[in-house]
C-alpha atoms as a PDB file:
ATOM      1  CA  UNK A   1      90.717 107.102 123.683  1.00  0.00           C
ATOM      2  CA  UNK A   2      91.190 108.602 127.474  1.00  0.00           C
ATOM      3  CA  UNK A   3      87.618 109.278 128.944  1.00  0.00           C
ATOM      4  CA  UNK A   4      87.052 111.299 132.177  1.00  0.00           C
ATOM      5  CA  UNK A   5      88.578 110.265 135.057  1.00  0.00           C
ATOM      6  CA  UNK A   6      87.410 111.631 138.332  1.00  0.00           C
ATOM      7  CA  UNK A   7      90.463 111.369 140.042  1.00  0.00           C
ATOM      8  CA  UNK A   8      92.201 113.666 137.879  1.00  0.00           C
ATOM      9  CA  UNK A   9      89.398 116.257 138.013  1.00  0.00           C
ATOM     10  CA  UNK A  10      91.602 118.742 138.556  1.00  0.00           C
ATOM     11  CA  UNK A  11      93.450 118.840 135.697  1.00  0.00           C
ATOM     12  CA  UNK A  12      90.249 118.114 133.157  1.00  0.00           C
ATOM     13  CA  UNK A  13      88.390 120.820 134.339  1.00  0.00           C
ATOM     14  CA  UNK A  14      91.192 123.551 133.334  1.00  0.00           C
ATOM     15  CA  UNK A  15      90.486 123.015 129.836  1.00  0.00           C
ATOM     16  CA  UNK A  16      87.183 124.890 129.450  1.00  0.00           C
ATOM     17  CA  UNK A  17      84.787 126.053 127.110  1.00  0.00           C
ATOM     18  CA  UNK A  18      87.326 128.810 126.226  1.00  0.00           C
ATOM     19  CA  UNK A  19      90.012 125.939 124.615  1.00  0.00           C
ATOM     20  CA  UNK A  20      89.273 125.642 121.311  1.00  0.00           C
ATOM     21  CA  UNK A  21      89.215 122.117 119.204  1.00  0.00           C
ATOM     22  CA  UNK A  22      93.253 123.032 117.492  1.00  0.00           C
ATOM     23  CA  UNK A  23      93.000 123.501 113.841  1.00  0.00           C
ATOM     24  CA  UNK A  24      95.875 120.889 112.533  1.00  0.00           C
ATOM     25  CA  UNK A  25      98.486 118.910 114.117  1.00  0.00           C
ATOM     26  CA  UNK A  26     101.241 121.545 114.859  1.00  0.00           C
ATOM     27  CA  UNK A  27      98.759 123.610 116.877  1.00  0.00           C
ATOM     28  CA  UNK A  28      97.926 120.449 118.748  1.00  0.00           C
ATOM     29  CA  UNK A  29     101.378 119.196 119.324  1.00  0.00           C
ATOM     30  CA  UNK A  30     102.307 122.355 120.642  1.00  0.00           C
ATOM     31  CA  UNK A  31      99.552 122.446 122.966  1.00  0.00           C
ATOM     32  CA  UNK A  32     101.731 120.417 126.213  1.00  0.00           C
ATOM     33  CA  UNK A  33      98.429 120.320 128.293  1.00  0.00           C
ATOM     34  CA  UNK A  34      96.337 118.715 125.334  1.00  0.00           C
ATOM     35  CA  UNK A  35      99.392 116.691 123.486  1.00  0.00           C
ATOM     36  CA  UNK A  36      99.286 113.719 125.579  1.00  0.00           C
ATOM     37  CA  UNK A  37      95.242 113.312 125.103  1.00  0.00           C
ATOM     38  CA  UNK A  38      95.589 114.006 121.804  1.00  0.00           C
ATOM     39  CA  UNK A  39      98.535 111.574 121.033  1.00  0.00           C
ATOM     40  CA  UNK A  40      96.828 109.307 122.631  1.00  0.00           C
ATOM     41  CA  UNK A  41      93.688 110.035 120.868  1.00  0.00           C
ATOM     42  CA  UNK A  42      95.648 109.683 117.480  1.00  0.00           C
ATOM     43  CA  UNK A  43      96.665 106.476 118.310  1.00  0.00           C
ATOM     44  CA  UNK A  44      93.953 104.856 119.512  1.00  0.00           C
ATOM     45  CA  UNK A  45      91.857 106.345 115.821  1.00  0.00           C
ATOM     46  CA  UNK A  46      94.395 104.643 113.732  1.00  0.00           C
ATOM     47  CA  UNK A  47      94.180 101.464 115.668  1.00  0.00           C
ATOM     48  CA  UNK A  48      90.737 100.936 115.100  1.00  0.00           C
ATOM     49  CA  UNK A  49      91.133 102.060 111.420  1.00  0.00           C
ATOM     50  CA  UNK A  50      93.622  98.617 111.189  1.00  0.00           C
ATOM     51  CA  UNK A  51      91.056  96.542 112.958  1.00  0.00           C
ATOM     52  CA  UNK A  52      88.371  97.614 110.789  1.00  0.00           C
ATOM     53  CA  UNK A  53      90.587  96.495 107.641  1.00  0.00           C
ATOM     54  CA  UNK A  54      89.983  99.999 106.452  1.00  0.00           C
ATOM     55  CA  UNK A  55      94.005 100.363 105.363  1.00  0.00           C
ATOM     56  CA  UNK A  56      96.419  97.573 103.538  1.00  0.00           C
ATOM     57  CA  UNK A  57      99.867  98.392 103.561  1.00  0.00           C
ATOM     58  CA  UNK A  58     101.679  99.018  99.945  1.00  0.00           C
ATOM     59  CA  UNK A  59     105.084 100.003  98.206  1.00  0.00           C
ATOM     60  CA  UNK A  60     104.647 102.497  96.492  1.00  0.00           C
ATOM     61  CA  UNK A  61     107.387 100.854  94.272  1.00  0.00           C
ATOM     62  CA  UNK A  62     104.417  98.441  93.602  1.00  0.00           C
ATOM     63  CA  UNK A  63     101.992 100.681  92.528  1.00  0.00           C
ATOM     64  CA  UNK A  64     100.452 100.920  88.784  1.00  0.00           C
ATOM     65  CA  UNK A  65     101.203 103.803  86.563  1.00  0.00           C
ATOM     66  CA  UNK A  66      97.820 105.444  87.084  1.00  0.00           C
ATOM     67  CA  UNK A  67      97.420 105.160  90.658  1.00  0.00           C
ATOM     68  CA  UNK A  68      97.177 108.392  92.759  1.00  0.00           C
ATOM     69  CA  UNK A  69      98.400 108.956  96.356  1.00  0.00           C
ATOM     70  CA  UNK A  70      96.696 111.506  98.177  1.00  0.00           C
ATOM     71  CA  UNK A  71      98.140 113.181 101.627  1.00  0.00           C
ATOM     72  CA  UNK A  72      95.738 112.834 104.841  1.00  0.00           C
ATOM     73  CA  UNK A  73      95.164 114.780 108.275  1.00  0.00           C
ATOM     74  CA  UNK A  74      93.738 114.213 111.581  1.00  0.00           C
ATOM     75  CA  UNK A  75      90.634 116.648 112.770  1.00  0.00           C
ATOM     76  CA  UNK A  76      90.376 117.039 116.256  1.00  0.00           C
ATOM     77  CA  UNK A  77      87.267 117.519 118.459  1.00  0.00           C
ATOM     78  CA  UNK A  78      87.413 118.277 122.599  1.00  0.00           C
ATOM     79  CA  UNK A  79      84.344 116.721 123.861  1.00  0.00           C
ATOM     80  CA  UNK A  80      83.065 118.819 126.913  1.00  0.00           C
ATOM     81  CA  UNK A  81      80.091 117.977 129.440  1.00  0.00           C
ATOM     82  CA  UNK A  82      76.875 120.560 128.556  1.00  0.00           C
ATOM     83  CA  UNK A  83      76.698 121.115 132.235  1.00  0.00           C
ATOM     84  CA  UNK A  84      80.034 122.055 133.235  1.00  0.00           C
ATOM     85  CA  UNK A  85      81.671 122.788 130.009  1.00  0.00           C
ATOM     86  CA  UNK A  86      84.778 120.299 131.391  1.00  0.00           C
ATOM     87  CA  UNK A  87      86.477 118.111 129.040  1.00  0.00           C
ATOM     88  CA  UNK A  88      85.551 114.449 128.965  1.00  0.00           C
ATOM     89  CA  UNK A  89      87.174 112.991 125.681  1.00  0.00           C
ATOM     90  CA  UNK A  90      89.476 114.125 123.206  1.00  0.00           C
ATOM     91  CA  UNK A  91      88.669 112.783 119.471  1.00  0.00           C
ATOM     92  CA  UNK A  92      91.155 112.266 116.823  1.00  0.00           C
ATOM     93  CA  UNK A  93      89.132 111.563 113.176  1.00  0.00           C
ATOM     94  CA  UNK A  94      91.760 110.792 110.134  1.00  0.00           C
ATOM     95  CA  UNK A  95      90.010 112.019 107.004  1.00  0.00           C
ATOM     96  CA  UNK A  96      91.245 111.719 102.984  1.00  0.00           C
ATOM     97  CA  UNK A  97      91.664 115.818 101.910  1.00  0.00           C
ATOM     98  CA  UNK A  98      89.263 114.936  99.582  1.00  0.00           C
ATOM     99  CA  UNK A  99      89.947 118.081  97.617  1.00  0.00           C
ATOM    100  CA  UNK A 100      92.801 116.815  95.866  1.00  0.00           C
ATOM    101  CA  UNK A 101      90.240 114.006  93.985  1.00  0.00           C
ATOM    102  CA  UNK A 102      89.521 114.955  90.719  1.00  0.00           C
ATOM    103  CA  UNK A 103      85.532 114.359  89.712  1.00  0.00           C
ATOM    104  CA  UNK A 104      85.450 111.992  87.028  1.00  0.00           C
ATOM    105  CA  UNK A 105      89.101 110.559  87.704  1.00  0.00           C
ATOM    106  CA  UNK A 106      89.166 109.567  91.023  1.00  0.00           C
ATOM    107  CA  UNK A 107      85.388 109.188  91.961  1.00  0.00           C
ATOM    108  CA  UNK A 108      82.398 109.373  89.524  1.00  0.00           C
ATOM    109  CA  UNK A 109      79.184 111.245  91.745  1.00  0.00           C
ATOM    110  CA  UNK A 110      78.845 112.368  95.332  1.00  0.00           C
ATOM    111  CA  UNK A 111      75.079 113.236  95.109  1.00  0.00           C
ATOM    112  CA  UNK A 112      73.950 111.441  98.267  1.00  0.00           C
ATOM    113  CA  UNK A 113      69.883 111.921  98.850  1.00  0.00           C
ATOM    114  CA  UNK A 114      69.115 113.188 102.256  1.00  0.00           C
ATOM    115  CA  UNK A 115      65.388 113.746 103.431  1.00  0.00           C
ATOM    116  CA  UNK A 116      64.220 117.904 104.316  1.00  0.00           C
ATOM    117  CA  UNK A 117      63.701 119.030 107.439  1.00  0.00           C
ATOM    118  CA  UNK A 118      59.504 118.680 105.980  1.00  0.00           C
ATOM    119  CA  UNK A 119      59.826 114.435 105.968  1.00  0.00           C
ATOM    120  CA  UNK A 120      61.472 114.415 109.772  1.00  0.00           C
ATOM    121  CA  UNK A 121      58.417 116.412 110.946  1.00  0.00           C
ATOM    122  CA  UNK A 122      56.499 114.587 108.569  1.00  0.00           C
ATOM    123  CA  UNK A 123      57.154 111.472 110.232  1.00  0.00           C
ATOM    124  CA  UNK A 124      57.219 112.781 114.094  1.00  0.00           C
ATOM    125  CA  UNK A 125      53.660 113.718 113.163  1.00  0.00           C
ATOM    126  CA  UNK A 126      52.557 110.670 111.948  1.00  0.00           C
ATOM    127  CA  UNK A 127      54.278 108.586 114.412  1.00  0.00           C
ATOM    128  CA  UNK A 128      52.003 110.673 117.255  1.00  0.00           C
ATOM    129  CA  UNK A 129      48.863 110.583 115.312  1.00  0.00           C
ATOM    130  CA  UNK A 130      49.091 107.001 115.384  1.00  0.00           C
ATOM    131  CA  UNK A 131      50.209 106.216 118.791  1.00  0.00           C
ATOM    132  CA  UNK A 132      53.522 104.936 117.141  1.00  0.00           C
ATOM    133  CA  UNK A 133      57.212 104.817 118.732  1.00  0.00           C
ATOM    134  CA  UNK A 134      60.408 106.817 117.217  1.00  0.00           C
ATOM    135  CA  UNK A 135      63.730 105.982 117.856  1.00  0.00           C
ATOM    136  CA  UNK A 136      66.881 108.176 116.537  1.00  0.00           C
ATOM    137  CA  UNK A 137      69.284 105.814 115.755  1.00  0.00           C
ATOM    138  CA  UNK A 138      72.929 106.882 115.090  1.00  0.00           C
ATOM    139  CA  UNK A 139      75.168 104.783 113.595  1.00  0.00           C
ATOM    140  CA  UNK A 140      78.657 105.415 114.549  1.00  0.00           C
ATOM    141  CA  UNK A 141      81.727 105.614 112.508  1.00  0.00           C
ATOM    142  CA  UNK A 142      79.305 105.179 109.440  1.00  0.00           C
ATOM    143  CA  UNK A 143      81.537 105.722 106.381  1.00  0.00           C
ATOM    144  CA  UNK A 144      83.783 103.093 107.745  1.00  0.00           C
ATOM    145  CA  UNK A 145      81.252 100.444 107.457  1.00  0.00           C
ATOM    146  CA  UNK A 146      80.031 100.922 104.214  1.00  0.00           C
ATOM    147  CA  UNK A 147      80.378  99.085 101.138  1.00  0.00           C
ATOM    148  CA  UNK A 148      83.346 101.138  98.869  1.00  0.00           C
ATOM    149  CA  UNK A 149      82.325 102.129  95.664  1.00  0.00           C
ATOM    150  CA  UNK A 150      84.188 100.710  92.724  1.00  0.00           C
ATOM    151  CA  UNK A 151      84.464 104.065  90.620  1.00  0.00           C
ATOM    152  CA  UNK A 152      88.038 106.376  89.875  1.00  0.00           C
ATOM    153  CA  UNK A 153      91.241 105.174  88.518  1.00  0.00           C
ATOM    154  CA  UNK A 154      91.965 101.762  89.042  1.00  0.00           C
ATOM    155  CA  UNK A 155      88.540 101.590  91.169  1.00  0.00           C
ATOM    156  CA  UNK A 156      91.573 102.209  93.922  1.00  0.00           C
ATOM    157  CA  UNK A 157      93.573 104.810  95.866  1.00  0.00           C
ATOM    158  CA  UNK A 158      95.989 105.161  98.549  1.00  0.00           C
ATOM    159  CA  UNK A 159      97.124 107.821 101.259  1.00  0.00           C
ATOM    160  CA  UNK A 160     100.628 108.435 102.465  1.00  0.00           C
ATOM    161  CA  UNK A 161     100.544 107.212 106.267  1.00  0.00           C
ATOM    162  CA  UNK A 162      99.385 110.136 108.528  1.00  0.00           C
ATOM    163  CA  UNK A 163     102.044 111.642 111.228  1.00  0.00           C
ATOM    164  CA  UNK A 164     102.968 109.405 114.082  1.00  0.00           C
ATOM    165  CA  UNK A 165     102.551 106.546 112.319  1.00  0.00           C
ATOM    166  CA  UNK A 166     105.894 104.569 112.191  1.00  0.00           C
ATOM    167  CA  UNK A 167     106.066 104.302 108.263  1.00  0.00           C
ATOM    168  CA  UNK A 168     105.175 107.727 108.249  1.00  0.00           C
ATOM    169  CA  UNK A 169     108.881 109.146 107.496  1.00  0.00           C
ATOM    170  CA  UNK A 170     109.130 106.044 105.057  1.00  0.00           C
ATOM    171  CA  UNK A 171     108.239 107.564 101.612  1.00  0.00           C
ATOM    172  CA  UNK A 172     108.089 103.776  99.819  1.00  0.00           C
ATOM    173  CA  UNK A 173     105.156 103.300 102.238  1.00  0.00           C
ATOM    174  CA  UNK A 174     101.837 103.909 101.139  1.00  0.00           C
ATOM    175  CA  UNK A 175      98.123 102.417 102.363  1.00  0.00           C
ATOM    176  CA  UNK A 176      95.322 101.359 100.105  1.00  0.00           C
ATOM    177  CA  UNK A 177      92.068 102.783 101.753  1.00  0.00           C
ATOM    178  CA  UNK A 178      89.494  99.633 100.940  1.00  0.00           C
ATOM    179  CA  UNK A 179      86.492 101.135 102.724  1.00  0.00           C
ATOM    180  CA  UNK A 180      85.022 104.707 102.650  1.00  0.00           C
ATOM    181  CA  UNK A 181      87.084 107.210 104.002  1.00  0.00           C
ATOM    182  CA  UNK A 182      86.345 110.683 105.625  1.00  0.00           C
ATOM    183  CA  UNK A 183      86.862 113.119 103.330  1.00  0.00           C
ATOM    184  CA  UNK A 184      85.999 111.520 100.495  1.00  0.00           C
ATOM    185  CA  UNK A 185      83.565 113.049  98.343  1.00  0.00           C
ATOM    186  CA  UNK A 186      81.751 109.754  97.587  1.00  0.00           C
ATOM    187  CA  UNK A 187      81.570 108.205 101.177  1.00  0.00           C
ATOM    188  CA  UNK A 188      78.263 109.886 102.061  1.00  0.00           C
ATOM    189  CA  UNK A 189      76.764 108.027  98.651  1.00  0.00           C
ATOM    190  CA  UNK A 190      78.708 105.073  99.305  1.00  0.00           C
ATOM    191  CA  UNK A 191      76.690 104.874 102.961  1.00  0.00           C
ATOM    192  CA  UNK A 192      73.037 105.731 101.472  1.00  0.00           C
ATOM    193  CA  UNK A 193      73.804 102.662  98.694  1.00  0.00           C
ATOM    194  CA  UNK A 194      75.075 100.639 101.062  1.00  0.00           C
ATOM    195  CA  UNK A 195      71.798 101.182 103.683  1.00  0.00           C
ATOM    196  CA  UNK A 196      69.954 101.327 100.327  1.00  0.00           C
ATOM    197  CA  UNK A 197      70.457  97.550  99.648  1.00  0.00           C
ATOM    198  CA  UNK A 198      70.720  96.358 103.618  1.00  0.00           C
ATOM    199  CA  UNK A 199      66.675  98.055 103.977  1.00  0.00           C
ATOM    200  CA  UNK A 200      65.520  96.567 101.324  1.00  0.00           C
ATOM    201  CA  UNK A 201      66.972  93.547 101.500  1.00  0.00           C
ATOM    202  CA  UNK A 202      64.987  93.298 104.427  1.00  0.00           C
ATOM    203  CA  UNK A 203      61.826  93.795 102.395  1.00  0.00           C
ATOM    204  CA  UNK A 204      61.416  97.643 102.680  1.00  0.00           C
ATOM    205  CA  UNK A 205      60.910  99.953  99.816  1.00  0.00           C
ATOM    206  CA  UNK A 206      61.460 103.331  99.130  1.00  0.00           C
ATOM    207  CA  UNK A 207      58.664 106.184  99.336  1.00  0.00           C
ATOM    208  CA  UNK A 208      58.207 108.003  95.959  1.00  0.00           C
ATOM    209  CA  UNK A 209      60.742 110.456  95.177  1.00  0.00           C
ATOM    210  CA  UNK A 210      61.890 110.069  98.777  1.00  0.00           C
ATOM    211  CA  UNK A 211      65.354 107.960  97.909  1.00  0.00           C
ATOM    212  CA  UNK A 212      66.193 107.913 101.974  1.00  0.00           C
ATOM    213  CA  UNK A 213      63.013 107.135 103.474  1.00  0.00           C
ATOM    214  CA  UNK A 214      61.642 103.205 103.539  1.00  0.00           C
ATOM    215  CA  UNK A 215      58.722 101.936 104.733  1.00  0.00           C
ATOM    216  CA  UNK A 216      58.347  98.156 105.058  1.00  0.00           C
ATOM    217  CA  UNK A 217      54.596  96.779 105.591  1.00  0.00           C
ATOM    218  CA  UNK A 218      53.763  94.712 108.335  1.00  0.00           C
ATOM    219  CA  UNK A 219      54.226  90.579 107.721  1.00  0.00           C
ATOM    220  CA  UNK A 220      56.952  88.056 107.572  1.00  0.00           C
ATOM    221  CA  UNK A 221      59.645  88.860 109.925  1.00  0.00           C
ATOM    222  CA  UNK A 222      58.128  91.705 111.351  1.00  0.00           C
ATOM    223  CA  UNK A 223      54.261  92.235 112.565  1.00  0.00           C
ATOM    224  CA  UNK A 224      54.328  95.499 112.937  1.00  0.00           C
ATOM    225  CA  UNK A 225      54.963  97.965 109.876  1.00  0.00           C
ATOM    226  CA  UNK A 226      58.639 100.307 110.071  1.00  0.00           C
ATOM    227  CA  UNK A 227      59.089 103.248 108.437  1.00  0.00           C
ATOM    228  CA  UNK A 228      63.258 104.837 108.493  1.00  0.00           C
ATOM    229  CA  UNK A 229      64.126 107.897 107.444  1.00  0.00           C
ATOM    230  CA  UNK A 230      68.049 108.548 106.821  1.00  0.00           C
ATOM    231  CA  UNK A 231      70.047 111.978 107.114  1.00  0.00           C
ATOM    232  CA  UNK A 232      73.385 110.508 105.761  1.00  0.00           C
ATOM    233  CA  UNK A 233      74.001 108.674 109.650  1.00  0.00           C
ATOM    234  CA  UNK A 234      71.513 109.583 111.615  1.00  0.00           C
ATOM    235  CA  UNK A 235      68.001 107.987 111.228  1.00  0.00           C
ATOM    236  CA  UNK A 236      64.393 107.776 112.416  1.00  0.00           C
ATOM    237  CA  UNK A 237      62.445 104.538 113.159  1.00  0.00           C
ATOM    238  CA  UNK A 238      58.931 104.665 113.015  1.00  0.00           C
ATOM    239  CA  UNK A 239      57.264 101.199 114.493  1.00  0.00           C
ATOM    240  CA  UNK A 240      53.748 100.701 116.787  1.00  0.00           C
ATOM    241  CA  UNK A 241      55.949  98.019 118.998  1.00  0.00           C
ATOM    242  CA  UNK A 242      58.743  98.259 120.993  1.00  0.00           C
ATOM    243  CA  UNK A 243      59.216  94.383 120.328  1.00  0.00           C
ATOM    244  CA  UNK A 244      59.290  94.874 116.218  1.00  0.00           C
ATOM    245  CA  UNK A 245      61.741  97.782 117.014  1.00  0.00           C
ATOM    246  CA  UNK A 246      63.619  95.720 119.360  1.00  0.00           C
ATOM    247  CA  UNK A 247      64.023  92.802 116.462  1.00  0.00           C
ATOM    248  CA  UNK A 248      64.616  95.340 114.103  1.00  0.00           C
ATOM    249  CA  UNK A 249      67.527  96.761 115.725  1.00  0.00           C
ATOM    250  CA  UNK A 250      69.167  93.791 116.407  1.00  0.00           C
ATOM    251  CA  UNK A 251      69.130  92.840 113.214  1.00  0.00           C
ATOM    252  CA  UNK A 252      70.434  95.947 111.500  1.00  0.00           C
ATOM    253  CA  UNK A 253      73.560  96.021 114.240  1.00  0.00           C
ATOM    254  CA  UNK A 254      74.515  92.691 112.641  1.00  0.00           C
ATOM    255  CA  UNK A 255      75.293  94.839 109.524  1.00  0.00           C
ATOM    256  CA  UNK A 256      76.389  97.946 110.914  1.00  0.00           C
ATOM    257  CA  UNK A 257      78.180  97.704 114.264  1.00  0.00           C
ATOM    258  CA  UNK A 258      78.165 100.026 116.682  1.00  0.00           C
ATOM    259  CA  UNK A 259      74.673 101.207 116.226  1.00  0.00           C
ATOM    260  CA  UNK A 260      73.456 103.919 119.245  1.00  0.00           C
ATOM    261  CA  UNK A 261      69.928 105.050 120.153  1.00  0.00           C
ATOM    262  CA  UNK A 262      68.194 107.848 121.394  1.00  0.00           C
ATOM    263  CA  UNK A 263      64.614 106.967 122.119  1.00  0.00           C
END
C-alpha cells in the first residue's frame, strides 16, 4: 500500500482532514486525486488476501446445487497523521456483505463474548496494585487468521471476484472464501474460538463467566503467571516480567502473524 513519502509532501498534504474516507467504489474512482492511492491500495489488499490462501478460484459451472454466491465490496479508510491531519496511507479492506447470509443457512451463531469496559479496568487495577506489566496487543488482520467455522450450506461459500480484479467481468468465475472473511457475521466468533483453543492450549483457563479473559498460573513454560483479556482483536496482557511477556509473545506470533504492541 503507498505510505508517506516526503518528497511528495506537497501533494499529501492537500488531502486534509476535510476529505472524507469515499463511501463505495464509484465515489472513489471518481475521486482523480485519490484514484491512484486507492487503486493501488485495492491491489495491494487483494494480493495479500491470495497469499494468505484466504480465496481458491472456482467455476461456478462447478458448483453444487446448494451453494450460494454472495457479491463483495471494498471499504476504504484515509489514514491521516493526529498532528497535522495529512494523509499517510490509504486502506482498501474487501469485506463479504454479510447481510445477504441467511442465519441458520449460511452460518449457525455470531454471539462472540467480549469482556465490559468493568474487566479492562478491572485488570489495569490489578496489574498496578501488584506492580505488574500490561501490554495492548493488537493483532492485525485478525479474521484472516482464524480458524473458519464449518457451519452453513455445504460448510462453504463463495463471492463473485470484487472490481478490478481480472476475472471480475468473467461471470463463470467465482472464489471460495476458506478463512474468515470481513463481513461475515460469524468471523468475530470464529476469532474468539480460534484464540479460545491457541490460550489454552498453552495451559490457560478461562475466568468464571468471563469466556474472553484467561489467566494461566505461573509454572512450566512460563514463571511468571499471565492473565489476557480479549475485545474481539485487541487484548490485554497482564504478566510481573517483561521476560515471561517477552516469551509469551513470541510464542503467540507463531500462531497469529503480524501481532503489534502498545506497551
Amino acid at each position: 500500500m503507498p505510505t508517506f513519502d516526503p518528497e511528495n509532501e506537497g501533494i499529501w498534504s492537500e488531502i486534509d482532514l476535510l476529505e472524507e474516507d469515499p463511501v463505495h467504489r464509484g465515489v472513489a474512482t471518481r475521486n482523480l486525486r485519490l484514484k491512484p492511492f486507492l487503486l493501488k491500495a485495492e491491489g495491494g489488499e487483494c494480493q495479500g488476501l491470495w497469499e494468505k490462501g484466504v480465496f481458491k478460484k472456482w467455476k461456478r459451472s462447478d458448483l453444487l446445487p446448494n451453494d450460494r454466491v454472495f457479491t463483495s465490496r471494498y471499504v476504504y479508510k484515509i489514514k491521516r497523521s493526529a498532528k497535522k491531519g495529512e494523509a499517510y496511507r490509504f486502506k482498501a479492506r474487501m469485506i463479504v456483505r454479510g447481510f445477504e447470509m441467511e442465519k441458520g443457512v449460511y452460518y449457525v451463531d455470531n454471539f462472540s463474548p467480549t469482556p465490559g469496559l468493568v474487566v479492562a479496568r478491572l485488570m489495569m487495577s490489578l496489574a498496578v496494585a501488584n506492580d505488574k506489566e500490561l501490554h495492548k496487543i493488537d493483532i492485525e488482520q485478525a479474521f484472516l487468521q482464524a480458524d473458519k467455522l464449518d457451519e452453513g450450506v455445504n460448510g462453504r461459500y463463495f463471492i463473485n471476484p470484487p472490481p478490478g480484479r481480472p476475472e471480475a467481468g468473467n461471470k463463470n468465475i467465482v472464489y471460495e472464501v476458506l478463512r474468515p472473511l470481513y463481513g461475515s457475521p460469524s468471523s468475530p466468533r470464529a476469532l474468539h474460538k480460534t484464540m479460545d483453543m491457541y490460550f489454552k492450549s498453552e495451559g490457560f483457563d478461562t475466568i468464571g463467566f468471563e469466556e474472553s479473559v484467561w489467566v494461566r498460573p505461573a509454572g512450566g513454560k512460563y514463571s511468571e503467571d499471565i492473565r489476557v483479556s480479549a475485545h474481539v482483536d485487541d487484548c490485554l496482557l497482564s504478566c510481573k516480567s517483561l521476560t515471561v511477556i517477552a516469551e509469551f509473545k513470541a510464542h503467540m506470533l507463531e500462531r497469529f502473524v503480524g501481532l503489534t504492541k502498545v506497551k
